[in-house]
PDB file of N, CA and C in Angstrom:
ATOM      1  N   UNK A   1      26.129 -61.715 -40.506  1.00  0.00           N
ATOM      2  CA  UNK A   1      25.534 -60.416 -40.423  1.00  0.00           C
ATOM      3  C   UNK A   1      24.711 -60.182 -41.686  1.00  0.00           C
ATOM      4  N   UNK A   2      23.499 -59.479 -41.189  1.00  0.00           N
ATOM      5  CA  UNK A   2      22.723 -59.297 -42.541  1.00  0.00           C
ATOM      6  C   UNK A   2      22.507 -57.487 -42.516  1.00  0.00           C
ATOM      7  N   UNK A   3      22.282 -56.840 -43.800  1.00  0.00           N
ATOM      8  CA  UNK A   3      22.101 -55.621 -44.252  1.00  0.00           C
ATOM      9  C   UNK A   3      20.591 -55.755 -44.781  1.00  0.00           C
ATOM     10  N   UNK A   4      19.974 -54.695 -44.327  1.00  0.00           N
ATOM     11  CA  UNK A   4      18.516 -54.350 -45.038  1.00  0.00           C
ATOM     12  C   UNK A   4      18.375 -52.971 -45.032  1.00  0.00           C
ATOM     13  N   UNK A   5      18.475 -52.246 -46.645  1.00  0.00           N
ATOM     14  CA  UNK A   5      18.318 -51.146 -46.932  1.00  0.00           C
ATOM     15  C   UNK A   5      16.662 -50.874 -46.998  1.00  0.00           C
ATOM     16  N   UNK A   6      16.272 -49.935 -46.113  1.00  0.00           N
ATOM     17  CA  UNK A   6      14.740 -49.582 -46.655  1.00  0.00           C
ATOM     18  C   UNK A   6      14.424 -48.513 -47.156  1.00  0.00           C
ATOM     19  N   UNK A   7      13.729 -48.150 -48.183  1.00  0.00           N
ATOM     20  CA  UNK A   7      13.229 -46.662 -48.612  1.00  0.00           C
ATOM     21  C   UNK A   7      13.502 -45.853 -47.774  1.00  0.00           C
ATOM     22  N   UNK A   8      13.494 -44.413 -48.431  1.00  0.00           N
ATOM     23  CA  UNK A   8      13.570 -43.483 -47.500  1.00  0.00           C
ATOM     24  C   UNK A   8      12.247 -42.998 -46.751  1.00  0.00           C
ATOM     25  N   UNK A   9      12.371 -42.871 -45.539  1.00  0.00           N
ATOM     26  CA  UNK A   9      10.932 -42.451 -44.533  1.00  0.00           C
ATOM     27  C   UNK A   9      10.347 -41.048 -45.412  1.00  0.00           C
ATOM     28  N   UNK A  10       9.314 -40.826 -44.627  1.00  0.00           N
ATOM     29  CA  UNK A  10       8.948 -39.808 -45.098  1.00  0.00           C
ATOM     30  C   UNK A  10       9.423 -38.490 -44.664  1.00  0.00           C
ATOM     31  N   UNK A  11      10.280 -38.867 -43.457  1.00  0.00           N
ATOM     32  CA  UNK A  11      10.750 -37.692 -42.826  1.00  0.00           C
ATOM     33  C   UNK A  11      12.693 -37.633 -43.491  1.00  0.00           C
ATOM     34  N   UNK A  12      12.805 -38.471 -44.596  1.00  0.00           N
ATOM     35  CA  UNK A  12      13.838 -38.409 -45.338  1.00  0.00           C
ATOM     36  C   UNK A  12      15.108 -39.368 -44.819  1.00  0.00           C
ATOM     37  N   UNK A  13      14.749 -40.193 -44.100  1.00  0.00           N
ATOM     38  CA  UNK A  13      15.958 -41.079 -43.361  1.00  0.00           C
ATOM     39  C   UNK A  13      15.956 -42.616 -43.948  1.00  0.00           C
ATOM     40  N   UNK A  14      16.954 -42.254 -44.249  1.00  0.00           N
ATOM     41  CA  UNK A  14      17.422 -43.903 -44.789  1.00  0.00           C
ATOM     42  C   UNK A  14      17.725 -44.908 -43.978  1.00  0.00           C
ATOM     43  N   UNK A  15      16.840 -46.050 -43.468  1.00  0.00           N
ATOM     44  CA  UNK A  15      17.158 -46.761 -42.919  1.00  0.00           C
ATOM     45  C   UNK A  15      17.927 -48.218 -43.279  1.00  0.00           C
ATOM     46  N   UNK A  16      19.136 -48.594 -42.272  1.00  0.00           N
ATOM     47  CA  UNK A  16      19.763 -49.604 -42.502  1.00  0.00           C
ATOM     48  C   UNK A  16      19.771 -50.580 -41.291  1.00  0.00           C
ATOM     49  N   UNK A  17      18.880 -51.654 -41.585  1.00  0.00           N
ATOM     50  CA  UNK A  17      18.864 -52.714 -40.580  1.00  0.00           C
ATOM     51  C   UNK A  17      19.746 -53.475 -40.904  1.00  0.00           C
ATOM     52  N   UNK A  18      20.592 -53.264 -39.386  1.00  0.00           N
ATOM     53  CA  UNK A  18      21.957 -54.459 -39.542  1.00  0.00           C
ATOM     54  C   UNK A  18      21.675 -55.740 -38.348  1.00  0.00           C
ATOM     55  N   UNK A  19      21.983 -56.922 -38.583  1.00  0.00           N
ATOM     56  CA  UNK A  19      21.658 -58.176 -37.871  1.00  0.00           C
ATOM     57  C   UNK A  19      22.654 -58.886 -37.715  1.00  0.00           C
ATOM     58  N   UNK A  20      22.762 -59.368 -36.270  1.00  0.00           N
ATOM     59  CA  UNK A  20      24.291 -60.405 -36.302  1.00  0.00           C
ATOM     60  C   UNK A  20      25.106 -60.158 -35.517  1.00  0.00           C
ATOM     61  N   UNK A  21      25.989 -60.410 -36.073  1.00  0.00           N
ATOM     62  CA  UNK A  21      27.597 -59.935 -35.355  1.00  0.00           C
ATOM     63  C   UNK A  21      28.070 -59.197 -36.205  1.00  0.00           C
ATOM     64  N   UNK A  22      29.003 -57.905 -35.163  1.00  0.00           N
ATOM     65  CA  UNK A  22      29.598 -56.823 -36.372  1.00  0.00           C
ATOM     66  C   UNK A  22      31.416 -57.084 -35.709  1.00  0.00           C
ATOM     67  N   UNK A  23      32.065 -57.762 -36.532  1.00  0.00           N
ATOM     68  CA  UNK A  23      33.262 -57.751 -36.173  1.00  0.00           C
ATOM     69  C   UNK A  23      34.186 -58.051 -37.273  1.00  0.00           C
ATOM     70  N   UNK A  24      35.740 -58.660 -36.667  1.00  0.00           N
ATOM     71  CA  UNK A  24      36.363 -58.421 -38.324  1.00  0.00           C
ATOM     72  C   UNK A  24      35.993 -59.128 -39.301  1.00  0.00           C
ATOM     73  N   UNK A  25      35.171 -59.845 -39.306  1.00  0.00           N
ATOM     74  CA  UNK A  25      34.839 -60.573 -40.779  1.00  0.00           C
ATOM     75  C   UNK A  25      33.911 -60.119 -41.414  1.00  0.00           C
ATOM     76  N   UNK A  26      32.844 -59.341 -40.268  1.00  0.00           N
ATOM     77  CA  UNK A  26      31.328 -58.881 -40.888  1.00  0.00           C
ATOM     78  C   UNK A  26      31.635 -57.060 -41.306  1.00  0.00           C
ATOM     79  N   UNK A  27      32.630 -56.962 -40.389  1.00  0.00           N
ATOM     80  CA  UNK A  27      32.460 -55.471 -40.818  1.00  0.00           C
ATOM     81  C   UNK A  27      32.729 -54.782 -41.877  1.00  0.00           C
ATOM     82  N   UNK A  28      33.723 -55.211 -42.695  1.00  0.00           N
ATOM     83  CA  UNK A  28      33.942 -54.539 -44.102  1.00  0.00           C
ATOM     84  C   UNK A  28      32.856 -54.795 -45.044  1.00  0.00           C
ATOM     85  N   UNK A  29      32.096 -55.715 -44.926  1.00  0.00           N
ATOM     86  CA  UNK A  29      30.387 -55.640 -45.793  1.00  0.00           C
ATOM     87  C   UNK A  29      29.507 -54.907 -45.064  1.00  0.00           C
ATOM     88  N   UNK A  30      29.477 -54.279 -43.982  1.00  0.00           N
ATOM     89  CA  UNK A  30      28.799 -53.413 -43.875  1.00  0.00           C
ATOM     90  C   UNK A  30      29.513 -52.266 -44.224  1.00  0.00           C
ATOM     91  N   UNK A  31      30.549 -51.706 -44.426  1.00  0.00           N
ATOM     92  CA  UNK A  31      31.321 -50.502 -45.112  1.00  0.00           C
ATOM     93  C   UNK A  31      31.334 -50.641 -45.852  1.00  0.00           C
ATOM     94  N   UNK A  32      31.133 -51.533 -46.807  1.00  0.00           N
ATOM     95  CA  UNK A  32      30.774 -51.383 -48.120  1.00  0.00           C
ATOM     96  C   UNK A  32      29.522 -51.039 -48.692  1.00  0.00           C
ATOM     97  N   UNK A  33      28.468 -51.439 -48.091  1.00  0.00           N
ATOM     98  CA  UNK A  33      27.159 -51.372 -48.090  1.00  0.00           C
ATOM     99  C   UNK A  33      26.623 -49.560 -47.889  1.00  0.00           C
ATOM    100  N   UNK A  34      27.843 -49.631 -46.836  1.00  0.00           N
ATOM    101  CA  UNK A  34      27.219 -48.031 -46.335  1.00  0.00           C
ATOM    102  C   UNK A  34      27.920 -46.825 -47.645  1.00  0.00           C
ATOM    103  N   UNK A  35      28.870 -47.266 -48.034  1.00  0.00           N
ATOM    104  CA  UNK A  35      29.965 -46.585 -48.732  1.00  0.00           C
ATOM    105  C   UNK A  35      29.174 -45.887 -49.985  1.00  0.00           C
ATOM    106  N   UNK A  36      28.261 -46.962 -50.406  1.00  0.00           N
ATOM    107  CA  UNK A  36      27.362 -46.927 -51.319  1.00  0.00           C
ATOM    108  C   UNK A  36      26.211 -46.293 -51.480  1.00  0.00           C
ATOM    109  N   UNK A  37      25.571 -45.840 -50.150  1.00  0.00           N
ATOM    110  CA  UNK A  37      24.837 -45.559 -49.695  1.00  0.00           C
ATOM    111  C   UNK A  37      25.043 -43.722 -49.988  1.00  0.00           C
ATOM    112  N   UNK A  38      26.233 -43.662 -49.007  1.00  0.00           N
ATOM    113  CA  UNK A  38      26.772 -42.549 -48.772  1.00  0.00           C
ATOM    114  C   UNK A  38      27.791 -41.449 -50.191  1.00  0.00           C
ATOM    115  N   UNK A  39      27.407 -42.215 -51.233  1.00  0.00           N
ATOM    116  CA  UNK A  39      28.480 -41.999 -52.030  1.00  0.00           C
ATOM    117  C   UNK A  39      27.881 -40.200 -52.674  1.00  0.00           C
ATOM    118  N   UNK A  40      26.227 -39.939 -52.728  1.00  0.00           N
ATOM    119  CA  UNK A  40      26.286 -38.986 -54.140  1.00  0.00           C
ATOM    120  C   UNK A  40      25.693 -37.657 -53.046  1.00  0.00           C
ATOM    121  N   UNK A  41      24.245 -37.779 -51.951  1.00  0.00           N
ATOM    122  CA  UNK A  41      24.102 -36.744 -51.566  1.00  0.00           C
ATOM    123  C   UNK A  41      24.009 -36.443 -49.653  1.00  0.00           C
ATOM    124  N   UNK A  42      23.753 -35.413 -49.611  1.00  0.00           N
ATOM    125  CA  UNK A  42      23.656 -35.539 -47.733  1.00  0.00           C
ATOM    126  C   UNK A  42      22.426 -36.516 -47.461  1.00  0.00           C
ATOM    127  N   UNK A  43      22.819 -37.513 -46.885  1.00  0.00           N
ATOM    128  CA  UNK A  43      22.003 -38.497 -46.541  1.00  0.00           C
ATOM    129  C   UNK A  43      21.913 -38.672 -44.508  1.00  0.00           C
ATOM    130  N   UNK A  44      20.417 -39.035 -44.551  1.00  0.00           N
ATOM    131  CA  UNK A  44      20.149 -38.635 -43.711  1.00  0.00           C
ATOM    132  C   UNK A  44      20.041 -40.491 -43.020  1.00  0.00           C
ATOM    133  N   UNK A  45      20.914 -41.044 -42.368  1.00  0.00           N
ATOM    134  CA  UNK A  45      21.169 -42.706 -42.548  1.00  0.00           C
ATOM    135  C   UNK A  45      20.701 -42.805 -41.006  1.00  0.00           C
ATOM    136  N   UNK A  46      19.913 -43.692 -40.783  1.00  0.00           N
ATOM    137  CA  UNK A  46      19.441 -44.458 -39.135  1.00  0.00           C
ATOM    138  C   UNK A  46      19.842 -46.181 -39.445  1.00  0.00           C
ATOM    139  N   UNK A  47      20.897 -46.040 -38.635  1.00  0.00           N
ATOM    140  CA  UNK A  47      21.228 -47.431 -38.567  1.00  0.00           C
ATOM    141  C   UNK A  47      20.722 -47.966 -37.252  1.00  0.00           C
ATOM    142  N   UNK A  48      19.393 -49.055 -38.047  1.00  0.00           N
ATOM    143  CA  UNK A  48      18.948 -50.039 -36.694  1.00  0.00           C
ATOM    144  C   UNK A  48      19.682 -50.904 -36.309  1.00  0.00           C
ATOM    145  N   UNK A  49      19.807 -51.187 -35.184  1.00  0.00           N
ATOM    146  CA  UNK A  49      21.217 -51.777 -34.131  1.00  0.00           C
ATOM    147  C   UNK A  49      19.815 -53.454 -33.828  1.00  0.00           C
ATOM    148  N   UNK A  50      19.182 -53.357 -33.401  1.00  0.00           N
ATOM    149  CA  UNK A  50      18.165 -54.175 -32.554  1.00  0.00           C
ATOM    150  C   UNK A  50      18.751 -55.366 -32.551  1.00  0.00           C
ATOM    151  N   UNK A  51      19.126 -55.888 -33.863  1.00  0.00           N
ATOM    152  CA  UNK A  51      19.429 -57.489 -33.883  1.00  0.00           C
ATOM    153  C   UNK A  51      21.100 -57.642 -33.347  1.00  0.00           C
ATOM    154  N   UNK A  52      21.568 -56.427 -33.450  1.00  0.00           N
ATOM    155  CA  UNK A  52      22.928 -56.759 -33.422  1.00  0.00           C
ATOM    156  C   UNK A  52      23.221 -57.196 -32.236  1.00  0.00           C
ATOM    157  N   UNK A  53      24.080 -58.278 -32.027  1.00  0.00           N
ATOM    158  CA  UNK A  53      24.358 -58.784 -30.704  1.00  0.00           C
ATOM    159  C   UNK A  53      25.568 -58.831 -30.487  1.00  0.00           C
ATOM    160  N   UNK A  54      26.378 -58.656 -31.286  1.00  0.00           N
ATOM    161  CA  UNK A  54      27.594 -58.540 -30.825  1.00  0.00           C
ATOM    162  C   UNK A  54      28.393 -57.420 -31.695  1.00  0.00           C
ATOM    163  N   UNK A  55      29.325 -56.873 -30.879  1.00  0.00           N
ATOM    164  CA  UNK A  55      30.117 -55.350 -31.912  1.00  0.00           C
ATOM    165  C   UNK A  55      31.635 -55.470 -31.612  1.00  0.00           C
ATOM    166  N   UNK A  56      32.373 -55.856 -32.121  1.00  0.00           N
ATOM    167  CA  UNK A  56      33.600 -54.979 -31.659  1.00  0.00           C
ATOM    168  C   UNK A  56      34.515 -54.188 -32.320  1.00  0.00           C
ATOM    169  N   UNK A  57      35.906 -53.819 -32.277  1.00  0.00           N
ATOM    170  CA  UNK A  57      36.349 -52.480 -32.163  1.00  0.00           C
ATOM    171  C   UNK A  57      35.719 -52.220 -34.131  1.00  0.00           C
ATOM    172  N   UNK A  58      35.924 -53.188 -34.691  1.00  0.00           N
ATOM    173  CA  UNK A  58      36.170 -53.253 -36.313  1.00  0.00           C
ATOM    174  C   UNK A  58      34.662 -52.675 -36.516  1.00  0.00           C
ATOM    175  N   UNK A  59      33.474 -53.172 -35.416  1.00  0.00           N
ATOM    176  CA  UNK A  59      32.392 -52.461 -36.144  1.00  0.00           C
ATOM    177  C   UNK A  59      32.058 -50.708 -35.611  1.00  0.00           C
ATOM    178  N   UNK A  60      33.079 -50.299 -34.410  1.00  0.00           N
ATOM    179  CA  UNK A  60      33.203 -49.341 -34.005  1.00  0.00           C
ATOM    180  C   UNK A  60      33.921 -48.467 -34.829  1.00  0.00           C
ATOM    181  N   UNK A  61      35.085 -48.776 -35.479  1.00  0.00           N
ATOM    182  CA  UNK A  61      35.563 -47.753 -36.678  1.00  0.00           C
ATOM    183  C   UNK A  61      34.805 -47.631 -38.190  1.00  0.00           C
ATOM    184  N   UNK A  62      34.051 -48.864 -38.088  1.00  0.00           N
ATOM    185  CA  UNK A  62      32.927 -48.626 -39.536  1.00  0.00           C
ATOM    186  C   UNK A  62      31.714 -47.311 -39.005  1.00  0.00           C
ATOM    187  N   UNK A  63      31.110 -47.683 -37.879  1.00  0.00           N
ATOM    188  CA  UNK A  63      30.068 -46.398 -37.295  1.00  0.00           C
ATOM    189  C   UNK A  63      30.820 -45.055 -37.211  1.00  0.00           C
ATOM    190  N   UNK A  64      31.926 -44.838 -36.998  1.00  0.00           N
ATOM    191  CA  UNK A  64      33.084 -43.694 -36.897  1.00  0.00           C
ATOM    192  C   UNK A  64      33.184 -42.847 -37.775  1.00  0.00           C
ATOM    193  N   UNK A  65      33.296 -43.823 -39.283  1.00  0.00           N
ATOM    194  CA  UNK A  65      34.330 -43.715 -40.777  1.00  0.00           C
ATOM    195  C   UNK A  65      32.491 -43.159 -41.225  1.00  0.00           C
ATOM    196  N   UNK A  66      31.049 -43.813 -40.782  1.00  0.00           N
ATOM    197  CA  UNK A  66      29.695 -43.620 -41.306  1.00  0.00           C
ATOM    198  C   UNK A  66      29.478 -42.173 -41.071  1.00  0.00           C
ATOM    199  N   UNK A  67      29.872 -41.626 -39.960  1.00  0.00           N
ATOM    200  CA  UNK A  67      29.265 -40.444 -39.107  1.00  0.00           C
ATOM    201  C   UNK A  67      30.057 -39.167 -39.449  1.00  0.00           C
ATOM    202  N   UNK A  68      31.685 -39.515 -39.433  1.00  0.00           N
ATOM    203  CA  UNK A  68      32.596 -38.867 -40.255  1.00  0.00           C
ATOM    204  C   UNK A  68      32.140 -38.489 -41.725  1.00  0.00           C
ATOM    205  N   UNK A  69      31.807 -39.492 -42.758  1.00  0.00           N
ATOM    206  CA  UNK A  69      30.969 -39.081 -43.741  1.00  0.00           C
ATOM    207  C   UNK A  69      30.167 -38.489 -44.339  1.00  0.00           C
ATOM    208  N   UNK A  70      29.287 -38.708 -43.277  1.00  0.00           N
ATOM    209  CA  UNK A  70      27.759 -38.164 -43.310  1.00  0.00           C
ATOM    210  C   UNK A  70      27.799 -36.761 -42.832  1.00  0.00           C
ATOM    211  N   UNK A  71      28.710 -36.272 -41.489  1.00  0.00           N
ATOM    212  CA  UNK A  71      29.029 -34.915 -41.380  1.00  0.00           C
ATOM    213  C   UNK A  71      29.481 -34.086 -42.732  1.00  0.00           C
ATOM    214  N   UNK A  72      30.451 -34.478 -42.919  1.00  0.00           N
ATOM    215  CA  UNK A  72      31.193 -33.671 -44.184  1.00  0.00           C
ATOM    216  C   UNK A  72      30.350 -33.524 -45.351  1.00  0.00           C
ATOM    217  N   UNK A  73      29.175 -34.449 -45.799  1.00  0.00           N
ATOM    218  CA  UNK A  73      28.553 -34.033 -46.973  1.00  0.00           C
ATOM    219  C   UNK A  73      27.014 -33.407 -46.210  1.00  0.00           C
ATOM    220  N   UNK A  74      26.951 -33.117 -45.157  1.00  0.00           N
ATOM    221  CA  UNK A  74      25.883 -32.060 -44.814  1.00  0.00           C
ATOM    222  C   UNK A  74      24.547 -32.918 -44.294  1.00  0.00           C
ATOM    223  N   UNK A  75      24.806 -34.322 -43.877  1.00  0.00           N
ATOM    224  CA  UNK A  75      23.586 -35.191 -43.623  1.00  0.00           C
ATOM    225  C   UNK A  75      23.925 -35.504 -41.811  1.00  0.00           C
ATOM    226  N   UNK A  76      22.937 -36.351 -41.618  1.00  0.00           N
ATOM    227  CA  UNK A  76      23.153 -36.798 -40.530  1.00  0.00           C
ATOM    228  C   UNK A  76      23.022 -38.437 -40.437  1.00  0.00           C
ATOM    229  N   UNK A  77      23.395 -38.692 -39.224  1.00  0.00           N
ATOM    230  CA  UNK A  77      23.556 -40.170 -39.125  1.00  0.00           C
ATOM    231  C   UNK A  77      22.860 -40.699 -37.679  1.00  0.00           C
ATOM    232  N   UNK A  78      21.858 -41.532 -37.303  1.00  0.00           N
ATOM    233  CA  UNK A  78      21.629 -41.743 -35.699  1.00  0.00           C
ATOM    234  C   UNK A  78      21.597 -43.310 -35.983  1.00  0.00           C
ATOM    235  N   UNK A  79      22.041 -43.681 -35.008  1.00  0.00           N
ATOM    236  CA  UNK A  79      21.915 -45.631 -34.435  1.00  0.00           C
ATOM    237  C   UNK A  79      20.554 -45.417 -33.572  1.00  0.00           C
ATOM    238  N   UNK A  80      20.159 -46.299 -33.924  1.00  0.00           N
ATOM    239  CA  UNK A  80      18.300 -46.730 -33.233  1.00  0.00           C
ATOM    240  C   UNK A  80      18.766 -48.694 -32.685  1.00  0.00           C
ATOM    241  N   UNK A  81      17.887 -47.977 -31.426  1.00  0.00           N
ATOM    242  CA  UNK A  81      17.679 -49.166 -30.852  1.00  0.00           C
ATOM    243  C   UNK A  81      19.305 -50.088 -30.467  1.00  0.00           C
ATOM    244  N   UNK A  82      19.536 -50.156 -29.883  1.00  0.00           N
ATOM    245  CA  UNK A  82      21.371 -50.832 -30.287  1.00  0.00           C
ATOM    246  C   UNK A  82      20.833 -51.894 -28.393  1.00  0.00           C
ATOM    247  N   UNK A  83      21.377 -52.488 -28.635  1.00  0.00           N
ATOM    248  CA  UNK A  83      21.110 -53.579 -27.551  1.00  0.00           C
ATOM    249  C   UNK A  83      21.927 -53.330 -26.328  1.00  0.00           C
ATOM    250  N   UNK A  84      22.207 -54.032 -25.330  1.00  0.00           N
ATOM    251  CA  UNK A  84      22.724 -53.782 -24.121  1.00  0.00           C
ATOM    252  C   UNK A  84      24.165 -53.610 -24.459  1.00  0.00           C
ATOM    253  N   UNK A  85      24.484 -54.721 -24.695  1.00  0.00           N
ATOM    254  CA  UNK A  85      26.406 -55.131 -25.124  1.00  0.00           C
ATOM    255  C   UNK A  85      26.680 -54.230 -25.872  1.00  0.00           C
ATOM    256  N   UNK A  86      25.438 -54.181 -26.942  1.00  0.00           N
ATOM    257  CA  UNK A  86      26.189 -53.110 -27.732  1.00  0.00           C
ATOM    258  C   UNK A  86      26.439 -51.183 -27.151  1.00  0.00           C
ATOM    259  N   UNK A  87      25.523 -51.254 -26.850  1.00  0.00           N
ATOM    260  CA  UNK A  87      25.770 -49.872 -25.631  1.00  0.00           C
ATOM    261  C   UNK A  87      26.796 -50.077 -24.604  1.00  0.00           C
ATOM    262  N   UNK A  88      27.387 -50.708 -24.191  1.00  0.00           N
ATOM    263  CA  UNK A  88      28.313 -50.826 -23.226  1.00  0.00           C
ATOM    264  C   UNK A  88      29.691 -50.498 -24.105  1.00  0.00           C
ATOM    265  N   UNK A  89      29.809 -51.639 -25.435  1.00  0.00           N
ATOM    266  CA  UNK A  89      31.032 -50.574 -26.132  1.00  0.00           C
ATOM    267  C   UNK A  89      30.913 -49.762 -26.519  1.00  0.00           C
ATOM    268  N   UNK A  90      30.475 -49.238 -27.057  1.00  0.00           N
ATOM    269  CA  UNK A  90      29.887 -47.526 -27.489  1.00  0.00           C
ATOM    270  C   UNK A  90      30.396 -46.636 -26.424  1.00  0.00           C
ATOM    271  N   UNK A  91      29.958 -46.985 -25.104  1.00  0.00           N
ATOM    272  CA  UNK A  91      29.820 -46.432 -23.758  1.00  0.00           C
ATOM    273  C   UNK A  91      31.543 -46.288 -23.143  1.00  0.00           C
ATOM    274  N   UNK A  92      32.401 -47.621 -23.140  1.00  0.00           N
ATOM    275  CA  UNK A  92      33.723 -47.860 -22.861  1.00  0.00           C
ATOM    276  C   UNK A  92      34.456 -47.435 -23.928  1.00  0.00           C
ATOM    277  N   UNK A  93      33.945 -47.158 -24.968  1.00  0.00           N
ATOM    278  CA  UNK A  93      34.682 -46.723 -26.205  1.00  0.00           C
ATOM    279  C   UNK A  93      35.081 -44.872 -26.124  1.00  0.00           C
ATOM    280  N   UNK A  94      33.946 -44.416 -25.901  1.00  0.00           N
ATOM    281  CA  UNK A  94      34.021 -43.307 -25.901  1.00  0.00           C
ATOM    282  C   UNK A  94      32.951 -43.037 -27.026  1.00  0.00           C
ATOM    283  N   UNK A  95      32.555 -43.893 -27.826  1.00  0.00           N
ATOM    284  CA  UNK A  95      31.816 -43.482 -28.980  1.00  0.00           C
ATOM    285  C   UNK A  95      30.447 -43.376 -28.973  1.00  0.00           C
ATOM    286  N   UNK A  96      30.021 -43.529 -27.832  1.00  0.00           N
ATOM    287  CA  UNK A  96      28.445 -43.054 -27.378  1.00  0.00           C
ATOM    288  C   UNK A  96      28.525 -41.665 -27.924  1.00  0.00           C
ATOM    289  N   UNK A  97      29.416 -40.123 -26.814  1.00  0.00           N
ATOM    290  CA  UNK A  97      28.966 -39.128 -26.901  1.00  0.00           C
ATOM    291  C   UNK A  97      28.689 -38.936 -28.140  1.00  0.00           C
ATOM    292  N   UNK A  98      29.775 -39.191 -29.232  1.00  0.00           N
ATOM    293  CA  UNK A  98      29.464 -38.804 -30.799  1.00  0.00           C
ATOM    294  C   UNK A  98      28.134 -39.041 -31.391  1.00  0.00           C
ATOM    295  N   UNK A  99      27.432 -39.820 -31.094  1.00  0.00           N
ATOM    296  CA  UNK A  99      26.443 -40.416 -31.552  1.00  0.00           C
ATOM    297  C   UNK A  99      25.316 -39.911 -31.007  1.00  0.00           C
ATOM    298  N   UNK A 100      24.025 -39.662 -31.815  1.00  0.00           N
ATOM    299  CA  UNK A 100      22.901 -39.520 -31.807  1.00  0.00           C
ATOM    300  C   UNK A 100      21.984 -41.302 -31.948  1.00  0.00           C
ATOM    301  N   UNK A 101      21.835 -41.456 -30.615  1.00  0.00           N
ATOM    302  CA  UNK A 101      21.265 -42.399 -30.200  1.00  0.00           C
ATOM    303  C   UNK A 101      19.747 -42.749 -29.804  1.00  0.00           C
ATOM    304  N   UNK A 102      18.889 -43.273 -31.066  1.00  0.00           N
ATOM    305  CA  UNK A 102      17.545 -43.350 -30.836  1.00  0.00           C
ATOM    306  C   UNK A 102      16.668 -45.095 -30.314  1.00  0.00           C
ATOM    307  N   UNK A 103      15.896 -44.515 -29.553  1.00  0.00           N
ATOM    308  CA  UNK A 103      14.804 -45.965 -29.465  1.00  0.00           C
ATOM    309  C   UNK A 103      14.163 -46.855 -30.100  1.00  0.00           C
ATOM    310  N   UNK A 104      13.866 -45.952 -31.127  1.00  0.00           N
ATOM    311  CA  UNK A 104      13.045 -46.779 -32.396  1.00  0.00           C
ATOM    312  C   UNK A 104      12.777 -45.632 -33.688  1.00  0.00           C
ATOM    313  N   UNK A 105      12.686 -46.184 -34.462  1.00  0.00           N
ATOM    314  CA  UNK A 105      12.522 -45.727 -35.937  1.00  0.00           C
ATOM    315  C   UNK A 105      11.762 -44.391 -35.638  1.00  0.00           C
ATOM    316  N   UNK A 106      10.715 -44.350 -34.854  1.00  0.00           N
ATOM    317  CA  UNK A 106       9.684 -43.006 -35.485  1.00  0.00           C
ATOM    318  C   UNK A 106      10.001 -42.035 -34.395  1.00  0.00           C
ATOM    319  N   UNK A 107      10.852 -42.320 -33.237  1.00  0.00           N
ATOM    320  CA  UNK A 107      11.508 -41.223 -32.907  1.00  0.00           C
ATOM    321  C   UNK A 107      12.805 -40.368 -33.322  1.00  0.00           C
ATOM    322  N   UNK A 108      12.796 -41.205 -34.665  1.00  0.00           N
ATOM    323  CA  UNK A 108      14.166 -40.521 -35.161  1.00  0.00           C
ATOM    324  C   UNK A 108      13.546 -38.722 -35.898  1.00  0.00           C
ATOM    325  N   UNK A 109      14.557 -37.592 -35.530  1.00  0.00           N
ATOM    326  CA  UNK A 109      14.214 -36.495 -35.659  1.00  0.00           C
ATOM    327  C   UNK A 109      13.849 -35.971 -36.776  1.00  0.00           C
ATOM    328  N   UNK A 110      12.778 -34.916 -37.143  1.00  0.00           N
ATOM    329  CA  UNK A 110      12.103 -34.784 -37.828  1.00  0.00           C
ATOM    330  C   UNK A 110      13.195 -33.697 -39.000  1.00  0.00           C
TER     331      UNK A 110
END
């Protein structure tokens, strides 16, 4: 799994392109990554899904523990783009409704 932090947009969203597989070996480097991210103000985080091809439950409680976060310090959080498989657990999980779920980067909300 790979992490790519990019500047913040102009519309203030921090994007994090994640690639790979998100499961128990990959997922605690992406909670760490995000942890960091999330540590000082309300951050406004779009995690791109596109490459990810595979998710399970371990990368479902890291997106959980992200969104949980990001509520409490006054930001928001949306997943962009997330692939088929990966929408299906999201979907069987229950963890779709929670989520603000976008297509691509420049439809993320203003």
């Amino acid at each position: 799994m790979t992490v790519v932090v990019r500047p913040r947009s102009p519309e203030g969203w921090t994007v994090v392109v994640v690639t790979g597989r998100l499961d128990a070996m990959t997922s605690p480097d992406l909670e760490a990554d995000l942890a960091e991210l999330l540590v000082d103000e309300p951050v406004r985080l779009a995690l791109e899904f596109s490459g990810v091809d595979y998710m399970a439950s371990p990368g479902l409680r890291v997106l959980l523990h992200a969104l949980k976060t990001t509520g409490r310090s006054g930001g928001q959080m949306c997943l962009v783009a997330p692939r088929v498989m990966v929408r299906k657990v999201l979907a069987q999980s229950g963890v779709e409704r929670l989520l603000v779920i976008g297509e691509a980067i420049e439809s993320l909300p203003s």
